[in-house]
Protein backbone atom coordinates (compact mmCIF):
# COMPACT_ATOMS: atom_id res chain seq x y z
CA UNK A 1 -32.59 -111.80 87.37
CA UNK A 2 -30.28 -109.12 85.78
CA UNK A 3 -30.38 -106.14 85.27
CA UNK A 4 -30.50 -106.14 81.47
CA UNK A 5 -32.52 -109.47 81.40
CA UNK A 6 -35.77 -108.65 79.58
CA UNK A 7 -38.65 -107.44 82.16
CA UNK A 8 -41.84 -106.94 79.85
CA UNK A 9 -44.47 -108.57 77.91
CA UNK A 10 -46.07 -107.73 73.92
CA UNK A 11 -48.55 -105.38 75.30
CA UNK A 12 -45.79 -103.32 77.23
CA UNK A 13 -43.41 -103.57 73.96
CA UNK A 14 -46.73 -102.16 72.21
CA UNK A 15 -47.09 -99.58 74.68
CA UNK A 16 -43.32 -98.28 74.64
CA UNK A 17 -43.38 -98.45 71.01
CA UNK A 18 -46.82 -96.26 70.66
CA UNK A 19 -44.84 -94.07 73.42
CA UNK A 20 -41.73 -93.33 71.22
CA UNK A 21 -43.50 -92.49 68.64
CA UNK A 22 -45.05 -89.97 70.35
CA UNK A 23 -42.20 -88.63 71.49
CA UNK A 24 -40.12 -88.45 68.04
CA UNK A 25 -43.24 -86.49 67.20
CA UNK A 26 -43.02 -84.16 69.81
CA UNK A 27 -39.62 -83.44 69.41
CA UNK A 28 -40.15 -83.08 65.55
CA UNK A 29 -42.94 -80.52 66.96
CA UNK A 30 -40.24 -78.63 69.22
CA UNK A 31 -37.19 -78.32 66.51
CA UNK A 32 -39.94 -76.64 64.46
CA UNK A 33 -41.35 -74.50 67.01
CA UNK A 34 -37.37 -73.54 67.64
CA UNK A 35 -37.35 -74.90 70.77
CA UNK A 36 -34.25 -77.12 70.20
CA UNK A 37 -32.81 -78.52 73.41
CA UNK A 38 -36.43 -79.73 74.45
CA UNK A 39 -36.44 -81.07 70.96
CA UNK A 40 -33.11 -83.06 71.90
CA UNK A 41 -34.71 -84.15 75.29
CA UNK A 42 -36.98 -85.75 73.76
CA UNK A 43 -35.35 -87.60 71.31
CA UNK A 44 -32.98 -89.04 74.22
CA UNK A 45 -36.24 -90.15 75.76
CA UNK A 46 -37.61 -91.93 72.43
CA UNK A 47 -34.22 -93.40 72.06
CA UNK A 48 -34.31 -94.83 75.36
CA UNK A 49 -38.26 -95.80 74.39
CA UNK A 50 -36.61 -97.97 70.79
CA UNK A 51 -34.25 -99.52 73.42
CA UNK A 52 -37.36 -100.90 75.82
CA UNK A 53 -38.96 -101.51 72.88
CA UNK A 54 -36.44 -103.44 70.94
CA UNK A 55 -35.30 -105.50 74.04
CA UNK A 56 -38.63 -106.09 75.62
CA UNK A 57 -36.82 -104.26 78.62
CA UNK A 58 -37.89 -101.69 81.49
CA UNK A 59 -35.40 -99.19 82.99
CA UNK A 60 -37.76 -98.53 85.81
CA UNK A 61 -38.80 -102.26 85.95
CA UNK A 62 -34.73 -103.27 86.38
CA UNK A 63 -34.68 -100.24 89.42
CA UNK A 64 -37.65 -101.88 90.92
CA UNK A 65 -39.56 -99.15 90.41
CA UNK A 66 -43.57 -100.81 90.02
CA UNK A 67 -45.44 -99.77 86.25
CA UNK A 68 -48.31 -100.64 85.03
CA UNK A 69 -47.68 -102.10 81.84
């Protein structure tokens, strides 16, 4: 397998796609609270979430890191 070869099934797509929405809305909820390069943080995080998402892909799954979903 490579490294970019898909890794996950629907229900972890579901799950990484529930978890960058939660973090767009937390970094909405930092740029308002002023708290801007935590607000940036986590919008690299949620992009890297849309990526998983998208591609049906795990970063820690393709380091052979063990998840759960």
């Amino acid at each position: 397998m490579g490294f970019w070869t898909p890794n996950i099934d629907l229900r972890g797509r579901i799950i990484r796609g529930l978890m960058t929405l939660v973090l767009f809305a937390a970094a909405l909820f930092a740029e308002r609270e002023g708290v801007l390069w935590l607000a940036v943080l986590l919008v690299i995080a949620g992009l890297v979430g849309l990526v998983e998402t998208v591609r049906g892909w795990c970063l820690l799954r393709a380091c052979k890191i063990k998840t759960r979903f």
